[in-house]
Protein backbone atom coordinates (compact mmCIF):
# COMPACT_ATOMS: atom_id res chain seq x y z
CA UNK A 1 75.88 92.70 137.59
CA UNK A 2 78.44 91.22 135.59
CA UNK A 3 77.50 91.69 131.40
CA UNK A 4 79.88 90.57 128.86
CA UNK A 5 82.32 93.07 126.70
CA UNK A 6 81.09 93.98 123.52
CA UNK A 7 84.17 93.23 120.83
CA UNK A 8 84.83 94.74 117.40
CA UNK A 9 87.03 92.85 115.36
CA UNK A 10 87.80 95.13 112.26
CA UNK A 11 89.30 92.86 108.86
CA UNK A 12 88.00 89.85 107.51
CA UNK A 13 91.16 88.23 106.76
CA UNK A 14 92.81 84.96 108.51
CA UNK A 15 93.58 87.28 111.48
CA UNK A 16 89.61 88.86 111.80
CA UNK A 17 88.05 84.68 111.11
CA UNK A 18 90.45 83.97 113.50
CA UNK A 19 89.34 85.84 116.51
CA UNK A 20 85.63 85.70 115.99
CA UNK A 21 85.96 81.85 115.71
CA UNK A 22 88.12 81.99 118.88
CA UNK A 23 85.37 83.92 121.26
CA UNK A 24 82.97 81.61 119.38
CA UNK A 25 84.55 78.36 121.01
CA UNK A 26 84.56 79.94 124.09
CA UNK A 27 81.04 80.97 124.15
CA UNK A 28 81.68 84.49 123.70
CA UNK A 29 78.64 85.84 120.76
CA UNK A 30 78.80 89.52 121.91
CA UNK A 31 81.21 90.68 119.13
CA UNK A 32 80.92 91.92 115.41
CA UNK A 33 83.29 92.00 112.84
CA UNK A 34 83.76 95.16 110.28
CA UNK A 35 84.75 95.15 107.21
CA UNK A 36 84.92 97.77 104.35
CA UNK A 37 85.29 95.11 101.77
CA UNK A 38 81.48 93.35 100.24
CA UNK A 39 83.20 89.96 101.15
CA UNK A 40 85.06 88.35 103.84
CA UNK A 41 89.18 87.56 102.72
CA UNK A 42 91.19 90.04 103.20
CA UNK A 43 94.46 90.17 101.26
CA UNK A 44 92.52 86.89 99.45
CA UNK A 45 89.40 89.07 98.43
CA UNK A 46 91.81 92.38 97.05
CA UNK A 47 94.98 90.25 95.67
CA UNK A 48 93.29 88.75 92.33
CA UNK A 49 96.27 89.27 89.83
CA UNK A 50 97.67 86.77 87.56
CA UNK A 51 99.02 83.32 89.54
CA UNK A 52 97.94 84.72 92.62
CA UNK A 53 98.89 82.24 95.52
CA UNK A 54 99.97 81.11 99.08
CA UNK A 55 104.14 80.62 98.86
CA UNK A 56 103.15 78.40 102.40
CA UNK A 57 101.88 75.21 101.87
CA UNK A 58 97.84 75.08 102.36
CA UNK A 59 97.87 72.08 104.60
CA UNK A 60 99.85 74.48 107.20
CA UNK A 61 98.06 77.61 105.51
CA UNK A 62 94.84 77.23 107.22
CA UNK A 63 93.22 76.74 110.89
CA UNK A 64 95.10 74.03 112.89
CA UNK A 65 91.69 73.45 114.16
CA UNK A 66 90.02 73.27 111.16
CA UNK A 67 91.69 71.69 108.10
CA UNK A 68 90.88 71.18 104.87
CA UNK A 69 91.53 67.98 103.04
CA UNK A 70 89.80 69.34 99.54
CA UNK A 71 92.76 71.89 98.73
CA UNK A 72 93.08 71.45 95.38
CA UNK A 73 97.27 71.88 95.44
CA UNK A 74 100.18 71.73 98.07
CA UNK A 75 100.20 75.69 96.89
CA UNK A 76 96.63 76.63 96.50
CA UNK A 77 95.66 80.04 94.39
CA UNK A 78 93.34 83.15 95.55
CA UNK A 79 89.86 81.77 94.88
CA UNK A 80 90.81 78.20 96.81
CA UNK A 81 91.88 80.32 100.01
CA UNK A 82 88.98 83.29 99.73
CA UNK A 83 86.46 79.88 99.03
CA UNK A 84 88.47 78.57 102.25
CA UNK A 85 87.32 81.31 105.02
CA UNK A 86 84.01 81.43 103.73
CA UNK A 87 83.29 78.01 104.42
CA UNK A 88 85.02 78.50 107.74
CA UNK A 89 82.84 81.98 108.47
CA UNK A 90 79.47 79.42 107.12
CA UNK A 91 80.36 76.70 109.70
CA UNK A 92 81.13 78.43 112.99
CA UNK A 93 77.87 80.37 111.91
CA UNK A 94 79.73 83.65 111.73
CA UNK A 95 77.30 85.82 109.19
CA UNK A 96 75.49 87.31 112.00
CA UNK A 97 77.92 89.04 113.05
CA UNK A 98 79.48 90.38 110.38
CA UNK A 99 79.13 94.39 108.69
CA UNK A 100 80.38 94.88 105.28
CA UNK A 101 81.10 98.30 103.63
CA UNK A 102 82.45 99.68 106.92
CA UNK A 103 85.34 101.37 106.93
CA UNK A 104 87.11 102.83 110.27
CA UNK A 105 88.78 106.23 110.10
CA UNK A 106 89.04 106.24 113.88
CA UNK A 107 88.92 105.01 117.26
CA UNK A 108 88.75 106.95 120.52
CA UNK A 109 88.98 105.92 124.31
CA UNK A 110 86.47 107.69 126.12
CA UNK A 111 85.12 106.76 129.35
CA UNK A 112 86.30 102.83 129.41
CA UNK A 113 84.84 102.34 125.90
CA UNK A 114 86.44 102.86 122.46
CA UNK A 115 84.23 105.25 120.04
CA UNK A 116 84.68 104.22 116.62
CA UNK A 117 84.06 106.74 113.57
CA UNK A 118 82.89 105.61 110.01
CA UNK A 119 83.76 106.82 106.32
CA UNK A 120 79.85 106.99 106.32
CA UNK A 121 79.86 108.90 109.63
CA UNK A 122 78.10 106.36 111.93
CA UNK A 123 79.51 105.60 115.38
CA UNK A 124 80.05 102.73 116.84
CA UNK A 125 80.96 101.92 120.76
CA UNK A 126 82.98 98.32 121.69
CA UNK A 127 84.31 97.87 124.96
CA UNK A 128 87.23 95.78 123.84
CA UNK A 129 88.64 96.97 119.43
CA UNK A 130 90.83 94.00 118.14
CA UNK A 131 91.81 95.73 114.93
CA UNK A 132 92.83 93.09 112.14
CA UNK A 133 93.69 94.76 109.56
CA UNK A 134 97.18 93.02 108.87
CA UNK A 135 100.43 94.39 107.20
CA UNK A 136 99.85 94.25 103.83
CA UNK A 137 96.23 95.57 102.96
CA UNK A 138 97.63 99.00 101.70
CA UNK A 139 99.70 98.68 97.98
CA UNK A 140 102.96 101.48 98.40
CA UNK A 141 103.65 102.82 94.99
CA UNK A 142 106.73 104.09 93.98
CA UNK A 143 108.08 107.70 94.68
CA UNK A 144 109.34 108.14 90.62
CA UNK A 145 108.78 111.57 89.26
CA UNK A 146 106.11 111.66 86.38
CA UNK A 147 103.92 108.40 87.62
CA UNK A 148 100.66 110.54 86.70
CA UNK A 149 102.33 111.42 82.80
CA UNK A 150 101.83 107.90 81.51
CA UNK A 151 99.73 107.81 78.96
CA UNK A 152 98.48 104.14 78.96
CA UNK A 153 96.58 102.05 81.66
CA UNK A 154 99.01 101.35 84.94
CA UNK A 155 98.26 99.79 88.38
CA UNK A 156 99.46 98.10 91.33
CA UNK A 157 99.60 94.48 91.13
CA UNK A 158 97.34 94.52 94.61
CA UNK A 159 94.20 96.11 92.62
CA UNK A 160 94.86 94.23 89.07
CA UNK A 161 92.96 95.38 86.48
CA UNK A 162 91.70 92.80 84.78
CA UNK A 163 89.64 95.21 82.21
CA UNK A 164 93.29 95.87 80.83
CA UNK A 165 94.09 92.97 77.90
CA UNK A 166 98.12 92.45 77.78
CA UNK A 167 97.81 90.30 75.06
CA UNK A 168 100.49 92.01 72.36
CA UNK A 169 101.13 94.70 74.54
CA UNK A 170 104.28 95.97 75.60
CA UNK A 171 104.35 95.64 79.41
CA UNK A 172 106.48 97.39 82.29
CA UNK A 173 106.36 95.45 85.82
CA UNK A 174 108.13 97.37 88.59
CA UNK A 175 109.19 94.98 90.91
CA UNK A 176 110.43 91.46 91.73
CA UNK A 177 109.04 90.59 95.18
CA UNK A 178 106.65 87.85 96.47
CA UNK A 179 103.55 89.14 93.75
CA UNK A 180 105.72 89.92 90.67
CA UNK A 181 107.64 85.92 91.15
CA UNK A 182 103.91 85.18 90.55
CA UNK A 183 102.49 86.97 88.03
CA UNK A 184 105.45 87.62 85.53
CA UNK A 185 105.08 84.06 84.68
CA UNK A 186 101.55 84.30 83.78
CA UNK A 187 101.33 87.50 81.65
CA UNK A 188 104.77 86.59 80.14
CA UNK A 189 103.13 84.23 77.25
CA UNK A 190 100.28 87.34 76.12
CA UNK A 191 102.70 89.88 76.19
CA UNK A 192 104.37 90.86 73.22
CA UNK A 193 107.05 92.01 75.03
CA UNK A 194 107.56 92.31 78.73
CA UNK A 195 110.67 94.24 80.69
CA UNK A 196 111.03 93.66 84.03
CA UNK A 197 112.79 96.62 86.58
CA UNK A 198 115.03 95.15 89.05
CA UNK A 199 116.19 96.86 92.20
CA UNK A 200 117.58 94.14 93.73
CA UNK A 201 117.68 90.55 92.81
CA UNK A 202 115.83 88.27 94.97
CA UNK A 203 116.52 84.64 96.51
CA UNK A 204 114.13 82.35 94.48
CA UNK A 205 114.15 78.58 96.47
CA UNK A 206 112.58 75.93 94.61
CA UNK A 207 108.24 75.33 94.95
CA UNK A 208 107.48 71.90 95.71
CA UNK A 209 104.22 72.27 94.06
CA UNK A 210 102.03 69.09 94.11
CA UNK A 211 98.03 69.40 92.56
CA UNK A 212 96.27 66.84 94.44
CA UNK A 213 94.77 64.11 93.24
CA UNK A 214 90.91 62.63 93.79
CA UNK A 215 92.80 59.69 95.62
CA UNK A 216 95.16 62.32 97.82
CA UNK A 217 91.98 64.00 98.94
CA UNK A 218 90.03 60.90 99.46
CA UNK A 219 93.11 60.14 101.73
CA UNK A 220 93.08 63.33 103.76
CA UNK A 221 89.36 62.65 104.27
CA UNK A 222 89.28 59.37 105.24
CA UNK A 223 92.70 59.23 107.26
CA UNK A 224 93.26 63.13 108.44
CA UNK A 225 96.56 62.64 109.94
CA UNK A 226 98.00 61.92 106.24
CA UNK A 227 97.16 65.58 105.70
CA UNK A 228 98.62 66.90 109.58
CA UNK A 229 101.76 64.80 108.88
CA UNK A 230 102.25 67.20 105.83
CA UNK A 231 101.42 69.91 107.55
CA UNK A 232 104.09 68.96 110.16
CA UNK A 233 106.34 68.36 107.80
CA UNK A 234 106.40 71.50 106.51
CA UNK A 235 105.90 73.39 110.17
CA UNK A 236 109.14 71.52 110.98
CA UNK A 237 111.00 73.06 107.75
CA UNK A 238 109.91 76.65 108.51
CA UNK A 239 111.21 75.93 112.17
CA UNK A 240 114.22 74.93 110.93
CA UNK A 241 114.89 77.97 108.27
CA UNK A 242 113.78 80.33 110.57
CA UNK A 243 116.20 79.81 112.81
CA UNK A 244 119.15 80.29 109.98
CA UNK A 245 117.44 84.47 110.51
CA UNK A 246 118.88 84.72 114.06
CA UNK A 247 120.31 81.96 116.04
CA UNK A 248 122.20 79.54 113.22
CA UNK A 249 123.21 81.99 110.58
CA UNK A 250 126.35 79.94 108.83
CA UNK A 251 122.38 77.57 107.94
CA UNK A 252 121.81 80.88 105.60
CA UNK A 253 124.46 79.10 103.29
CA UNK A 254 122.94 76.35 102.72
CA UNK A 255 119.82 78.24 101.68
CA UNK A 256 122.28 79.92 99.28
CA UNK A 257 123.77 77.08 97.81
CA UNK A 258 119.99 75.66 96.69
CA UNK A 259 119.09 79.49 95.64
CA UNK A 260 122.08 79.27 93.46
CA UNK A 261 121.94 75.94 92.28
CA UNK A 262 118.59 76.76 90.71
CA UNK A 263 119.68 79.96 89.02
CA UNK A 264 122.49 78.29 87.43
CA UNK A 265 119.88 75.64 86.22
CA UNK A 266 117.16 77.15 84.85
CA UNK A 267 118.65 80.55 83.78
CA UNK A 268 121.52 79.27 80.96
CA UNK A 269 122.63 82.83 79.57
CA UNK A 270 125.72 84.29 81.95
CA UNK A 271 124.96 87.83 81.27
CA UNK A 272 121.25 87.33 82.50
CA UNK A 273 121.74 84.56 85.30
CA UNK A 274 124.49 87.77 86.58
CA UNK A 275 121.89 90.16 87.04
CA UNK A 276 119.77 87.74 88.75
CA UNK A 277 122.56 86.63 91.21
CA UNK A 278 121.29 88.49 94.73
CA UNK A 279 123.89 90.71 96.28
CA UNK A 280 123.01 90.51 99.86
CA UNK A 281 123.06 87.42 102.18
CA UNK A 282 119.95 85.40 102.10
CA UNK A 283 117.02 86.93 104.85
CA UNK A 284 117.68 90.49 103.74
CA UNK A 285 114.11 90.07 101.58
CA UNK A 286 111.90 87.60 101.70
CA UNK A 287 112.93 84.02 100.01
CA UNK A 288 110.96 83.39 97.19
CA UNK A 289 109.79 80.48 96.16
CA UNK A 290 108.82 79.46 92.70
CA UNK A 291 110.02 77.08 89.72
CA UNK A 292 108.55 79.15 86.78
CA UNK A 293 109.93 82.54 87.44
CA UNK A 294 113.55 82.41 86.73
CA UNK A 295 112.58 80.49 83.39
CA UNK A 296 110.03 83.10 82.76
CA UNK A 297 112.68 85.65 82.73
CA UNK A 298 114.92 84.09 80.08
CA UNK A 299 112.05 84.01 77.34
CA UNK A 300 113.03 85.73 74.09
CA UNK A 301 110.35 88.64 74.61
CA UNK A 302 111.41 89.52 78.01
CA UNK A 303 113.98 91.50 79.29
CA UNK A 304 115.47 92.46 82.74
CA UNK A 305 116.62 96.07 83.44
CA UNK A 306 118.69 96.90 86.64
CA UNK A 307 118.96 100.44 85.70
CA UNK A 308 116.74 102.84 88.00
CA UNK A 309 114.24 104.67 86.85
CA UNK A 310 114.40 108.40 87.27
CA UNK A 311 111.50 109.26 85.32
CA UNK A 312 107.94 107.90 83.75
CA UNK A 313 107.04 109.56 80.80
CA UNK A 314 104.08 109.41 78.66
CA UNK A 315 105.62 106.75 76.29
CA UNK A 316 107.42 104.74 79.11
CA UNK A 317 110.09 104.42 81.76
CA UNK A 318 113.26 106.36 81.77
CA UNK A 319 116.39 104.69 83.45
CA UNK A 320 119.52 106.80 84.29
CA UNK A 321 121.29 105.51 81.24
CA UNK A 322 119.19 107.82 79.69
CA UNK A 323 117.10 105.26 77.82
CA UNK A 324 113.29 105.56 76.89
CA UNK A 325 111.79 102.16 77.70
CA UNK A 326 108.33 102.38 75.70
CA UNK A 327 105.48 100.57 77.34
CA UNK A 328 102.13 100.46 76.46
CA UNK A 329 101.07 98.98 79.85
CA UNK A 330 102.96 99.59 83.59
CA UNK A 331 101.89 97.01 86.48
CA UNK A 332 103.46 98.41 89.79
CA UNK A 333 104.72 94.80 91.92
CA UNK A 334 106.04 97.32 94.38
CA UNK A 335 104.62 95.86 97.89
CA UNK A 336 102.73 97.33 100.35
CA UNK A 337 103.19 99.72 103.47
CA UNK A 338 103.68 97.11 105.80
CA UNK A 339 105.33 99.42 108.64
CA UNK A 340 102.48 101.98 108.80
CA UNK A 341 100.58 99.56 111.17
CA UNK A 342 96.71 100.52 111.36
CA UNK A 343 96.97 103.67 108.93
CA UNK A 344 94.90 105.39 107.88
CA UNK A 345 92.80 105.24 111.01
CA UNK A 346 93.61 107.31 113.76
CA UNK A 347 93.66 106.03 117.51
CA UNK A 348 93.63 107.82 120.25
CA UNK A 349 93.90 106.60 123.86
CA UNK A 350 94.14 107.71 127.16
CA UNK A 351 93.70 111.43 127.27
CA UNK A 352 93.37 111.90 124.03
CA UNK A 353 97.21 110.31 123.55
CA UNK A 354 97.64 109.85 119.44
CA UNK A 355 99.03 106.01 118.67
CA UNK A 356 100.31 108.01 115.78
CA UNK A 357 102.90 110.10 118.69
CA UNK A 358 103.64 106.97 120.54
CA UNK A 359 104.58 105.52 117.74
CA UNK A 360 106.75 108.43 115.66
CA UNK A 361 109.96 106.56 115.79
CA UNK A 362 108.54 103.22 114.90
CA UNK A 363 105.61 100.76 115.83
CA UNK A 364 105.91 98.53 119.03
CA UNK A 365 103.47 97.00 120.99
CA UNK A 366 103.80 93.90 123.85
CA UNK A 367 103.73 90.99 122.58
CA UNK A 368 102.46 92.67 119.09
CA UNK A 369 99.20 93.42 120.29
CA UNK A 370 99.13 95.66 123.67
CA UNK A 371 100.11 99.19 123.94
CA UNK A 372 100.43 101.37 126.96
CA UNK A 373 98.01 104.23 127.32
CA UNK A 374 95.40 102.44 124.84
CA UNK A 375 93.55 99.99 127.30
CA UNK A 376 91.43 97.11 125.82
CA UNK A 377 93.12 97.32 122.19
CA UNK A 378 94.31 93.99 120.95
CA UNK A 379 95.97 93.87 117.48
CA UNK A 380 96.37 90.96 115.26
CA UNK A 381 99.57 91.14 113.45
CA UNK A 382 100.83 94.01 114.45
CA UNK A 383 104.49 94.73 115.26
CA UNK A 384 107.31 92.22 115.51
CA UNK A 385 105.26 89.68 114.51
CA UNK A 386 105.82 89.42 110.77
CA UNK A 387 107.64 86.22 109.39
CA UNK A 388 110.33 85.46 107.34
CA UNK A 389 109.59 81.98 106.90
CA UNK A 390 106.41 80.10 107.95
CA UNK A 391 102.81 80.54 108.62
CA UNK A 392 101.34 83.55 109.49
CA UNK A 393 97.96 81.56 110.37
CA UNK A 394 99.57 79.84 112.91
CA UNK A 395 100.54 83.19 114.64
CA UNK A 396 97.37 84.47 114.27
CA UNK A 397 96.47 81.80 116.12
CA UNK A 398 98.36 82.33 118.76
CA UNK A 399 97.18 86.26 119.05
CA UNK A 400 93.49 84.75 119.06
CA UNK A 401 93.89 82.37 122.09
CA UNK A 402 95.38 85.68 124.11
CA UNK A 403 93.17 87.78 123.19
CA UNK A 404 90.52 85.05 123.97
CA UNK A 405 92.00 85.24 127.42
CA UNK A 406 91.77 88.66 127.85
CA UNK A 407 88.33 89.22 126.89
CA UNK A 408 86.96 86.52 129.87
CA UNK A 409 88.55 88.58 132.09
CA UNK A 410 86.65 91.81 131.10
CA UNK A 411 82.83 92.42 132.52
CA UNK A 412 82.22 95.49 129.97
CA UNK A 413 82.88 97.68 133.34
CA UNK A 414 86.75 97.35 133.01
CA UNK A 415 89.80 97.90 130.88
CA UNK A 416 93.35 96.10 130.99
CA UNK A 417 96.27 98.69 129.85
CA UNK A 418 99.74 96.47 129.69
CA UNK A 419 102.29 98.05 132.07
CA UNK A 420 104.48 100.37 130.59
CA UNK A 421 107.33 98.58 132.09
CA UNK A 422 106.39 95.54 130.97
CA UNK A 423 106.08 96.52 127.17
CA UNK A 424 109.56 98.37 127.45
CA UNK A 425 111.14 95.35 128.90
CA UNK A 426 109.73 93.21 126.18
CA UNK A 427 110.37 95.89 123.29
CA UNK A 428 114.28 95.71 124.81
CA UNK A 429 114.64 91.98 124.67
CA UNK A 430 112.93 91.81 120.88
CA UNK A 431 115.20 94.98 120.03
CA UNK A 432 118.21 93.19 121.21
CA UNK A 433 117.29 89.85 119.74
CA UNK A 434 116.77 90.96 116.31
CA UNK A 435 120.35 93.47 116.33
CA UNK A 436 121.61 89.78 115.95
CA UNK A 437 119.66 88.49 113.07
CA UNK A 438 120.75 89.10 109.95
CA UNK A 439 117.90 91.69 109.25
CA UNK A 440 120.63 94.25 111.04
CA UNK A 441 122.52 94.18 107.69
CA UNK A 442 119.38 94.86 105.78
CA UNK A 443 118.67 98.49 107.00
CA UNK A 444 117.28 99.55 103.63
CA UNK A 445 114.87 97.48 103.87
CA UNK A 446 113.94 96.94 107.66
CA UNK A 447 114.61 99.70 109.90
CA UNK A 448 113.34 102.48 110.39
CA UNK A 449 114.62 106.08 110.35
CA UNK A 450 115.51 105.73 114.43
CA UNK A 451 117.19 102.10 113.67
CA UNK A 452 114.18 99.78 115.01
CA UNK A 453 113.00 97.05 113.24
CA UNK A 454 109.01 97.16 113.59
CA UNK A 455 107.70 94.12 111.43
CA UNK A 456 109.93 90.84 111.85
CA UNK A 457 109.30 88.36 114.55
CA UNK A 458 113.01 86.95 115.48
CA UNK A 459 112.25 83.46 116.60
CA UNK A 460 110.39 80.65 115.80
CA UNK A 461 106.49 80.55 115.35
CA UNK A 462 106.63 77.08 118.56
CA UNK A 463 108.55 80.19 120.98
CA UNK A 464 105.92 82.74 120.21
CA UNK A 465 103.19 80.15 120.68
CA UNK A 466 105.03 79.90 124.17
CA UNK A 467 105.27 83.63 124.93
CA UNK A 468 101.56 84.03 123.92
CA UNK A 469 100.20 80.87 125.89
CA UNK A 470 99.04 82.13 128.83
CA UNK A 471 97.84 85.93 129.77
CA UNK A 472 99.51 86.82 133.13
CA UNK A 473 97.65 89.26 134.80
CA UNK A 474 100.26 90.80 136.23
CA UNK A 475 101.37 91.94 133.18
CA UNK A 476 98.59 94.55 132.89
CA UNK A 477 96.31 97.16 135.03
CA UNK A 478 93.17 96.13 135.25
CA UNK A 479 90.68 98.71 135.92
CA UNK A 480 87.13 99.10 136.85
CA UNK A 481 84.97 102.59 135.06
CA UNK A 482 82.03 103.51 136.87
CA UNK A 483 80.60 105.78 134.46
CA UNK A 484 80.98 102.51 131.71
């Protein structure tokens, strides 16, 4: 008797909506969705500093299938996207299914079913575990001797908080990637003064923020494909600039020239516009995109160090000029551990085989989702599927329709493992397509120990949606367990 697979979709992020919504359409209701969170969101429930926004534009920022012509700006903030997936998890009637304050610690494959372990001991069985838990859910602090000596409030921009009043406060901020751009702008006015710690400079593109207007949303309402012309609009841009990563690299000038044009612009003083100049080629880290950062920065109470720090002390920062920055506040914009896919939970597979082992000289997985030796796991976002430029969404997307797939081919009695040959193939061609991006100058920052890159995706969002269109069943051994 055939009987549907139980699913459990663990994260309540894009990636988690995303695939419940996705076996919803197709009439699948045999799945719950964890979450250790009190609300659904993900990097949209924890990420409430300062300014906190999407750098994508929302109309290409959301469901393809379900847009949203009340976004409030081209760039919405935090509580406009978190608002976003709850109205989505309210209309595809998604509450039923979901657990909060459930956290994973690990996942076993015994006997054709996964056994799932909670913080709170419980255990849970799911024939098919699509873990969701993203790339950037846990905040990486810094490895800088005497973090625990300061002797005022510090914490990482990722868990703000917001008990902590900057106003006249001298204030540290470790950092200048994708959440610092963001919220060094915002504290900069209440501070009384602010110093910013540069590693490296980053490549800061200019925001073409828009708030909507009542007639603009009226528009998108009444006449939807105003608001999906955007959204192509902006689809086609990404397309475009991600290519300048791999295939048309001399296009990474271009990107320079704008980069540069604006630093010359809005930062006047030589000496500061010279530590803000970037000294690798554009891709190396993230573009940034924002038109009140480098301003921000030249403000007569701020000041940017490029110094490292070799030591926090009780009354501030040490660099290795040997100077005593004193702070009275530190806020840590120091990113998150975006290669330690699925940590902290451990997964074990096929005889007891630790994802953890398979895994010691850097994450891989066909397609970003399948693994040898761990049968009916399906990850959303895991590795090589990370952007440099464009939507995440609408890659998430594309995971969700092939998982879809491989769930209606599951009875609850079977497994599908991907061929070992077939996710070596594909890890070779990814491998050998990203040695010619320009992330193989950016070792630092992108490889790991063994040389692979585990996060970036090195094509376009329109070739993944290809590669991801259609399960082939060849592609995997499908298995029936009579004790299941």
């Amino acid at each position: 008797m055939t009987q549907t697979p139980q699913v459990v979709i663990i994260g309540t992020g894009f990636g988690g909506i995303g695939m419940a919504i996705e076996l919803k359409r197709a009439g699948i209701d045999s799945f719950t969705i964890l979450e250790k969170g009190t609300e659904v969101g993900g990097v949209w429930r924890e990420n409430t500093y300062p300014g906190a926004a999407c750098d994508i534009p929302s109309p290409y920022y959301s469901f393809s299938y379900e847009p949203n012509p009340t976004w409030p700006s081209r760039f919405s903030r935090q509580p406009d996207i978190q608002d976003y997936l709850k109205r989505v998890v309210d209309k595809y009637g998604l509450g039923p299914h979901l657990r909060f304050g459930v956290e994973v610690t690990a996942a076993t494959f015994d006997q054709g079913r996964w056994q799932l372990d909670t913080a709170a001991g419980e255990r849970i069985t799911a024939d098919v575990l699509v873990p969701a838990t993203g790339q950037l859910s846990r905040p990486a602090m810094p490895n800088i001797p005497g973090v625990e000596s300061f002797a005022g409030p510090a914490f990482h921009s990722a868990t703000w908080d917001h008990s902590v009043d900057l106003t006249g406060k001298r204030v540290a901020v470790i950092g200048t990637g994708a959440s610092a751009v963001q919220f060094v702008p915002e504290i900069q006015p209440k501070a009384a003064r602010l110093t910013v710690f540069q590693r490296s400079a980053p490549w800061i593109l200019p925001r073409p923020q828009v708030e909507y207007r009542p007639w603009q949303r009226a528009m998108f309402r009444a006449l939807p494909v105003t608001q999906k012309a955007e959204r192509f609009a902006f689809w086609l841009l990404c397309e475009v600039l991600s290519l300048a990563l791999v295939d048309i690299k001399p296009m990474g000038r271009a990107v320079a020239a704008l980069s540069r044009f604006q630093l010359r612009r809005q930062v006047p003083d030589p000496v500061l516009r010279a530590k803000l100049a970037p000294d690798h080629e554009p891709g190396c880290k993230r573009g940034l995109f924002s038109g009140d950062y480098l301003p921000a920065l030249g403000r007569p109470n701020v000041s940017v160090e490029t110094a490292a720090i070799t030591e926090i002390v009780p009354e501030g920062l040490r660099t290795a000029d040997g100077v005593v920055h004193e702070a009275d506040v530190i806020v840590y914009g120091t990113g998150f551990k975006a290669t330690e896919f699925l940590a902290p939970m451990a997964i074990h597979g096929v005889d007891g085989q630790k994802l953890a082992d398979t895994w010691s000289e850097g994450a891989h997985a066909y397609l970003g989702m399948a693994v040898p030796g761990f049968p009916n796991l399906f990850m959303m976002y895991g590795p090589n599927t990370n952007l440099g430029v464009g939507s995440i969404v609408y890659m998430l997307e594309s995971q969700a329709r092939y998982i879809r797939q491989a769930v209606l081919r599951l009875d609850g009695r079977s497994s599908l493992e991907v061929r070992a040959d077939v996710a070596e193939g594909y890890d070779r061609r990814i491998q050998a397509r990203l040695a010619r991006s320009v992330w193989t100058t950016c070792s630092s920052w992108y490889r790991t120990a063994a040389g692979r890159i585990t996060n970036n995706w090195p094509g376009t969002v329109s070739a993944y949606r290809l590669a991801t269109r259609t399960l082939d069943p060849e592609d995997y051994h499908h298995t029936a367990w009579e004790s299941a």
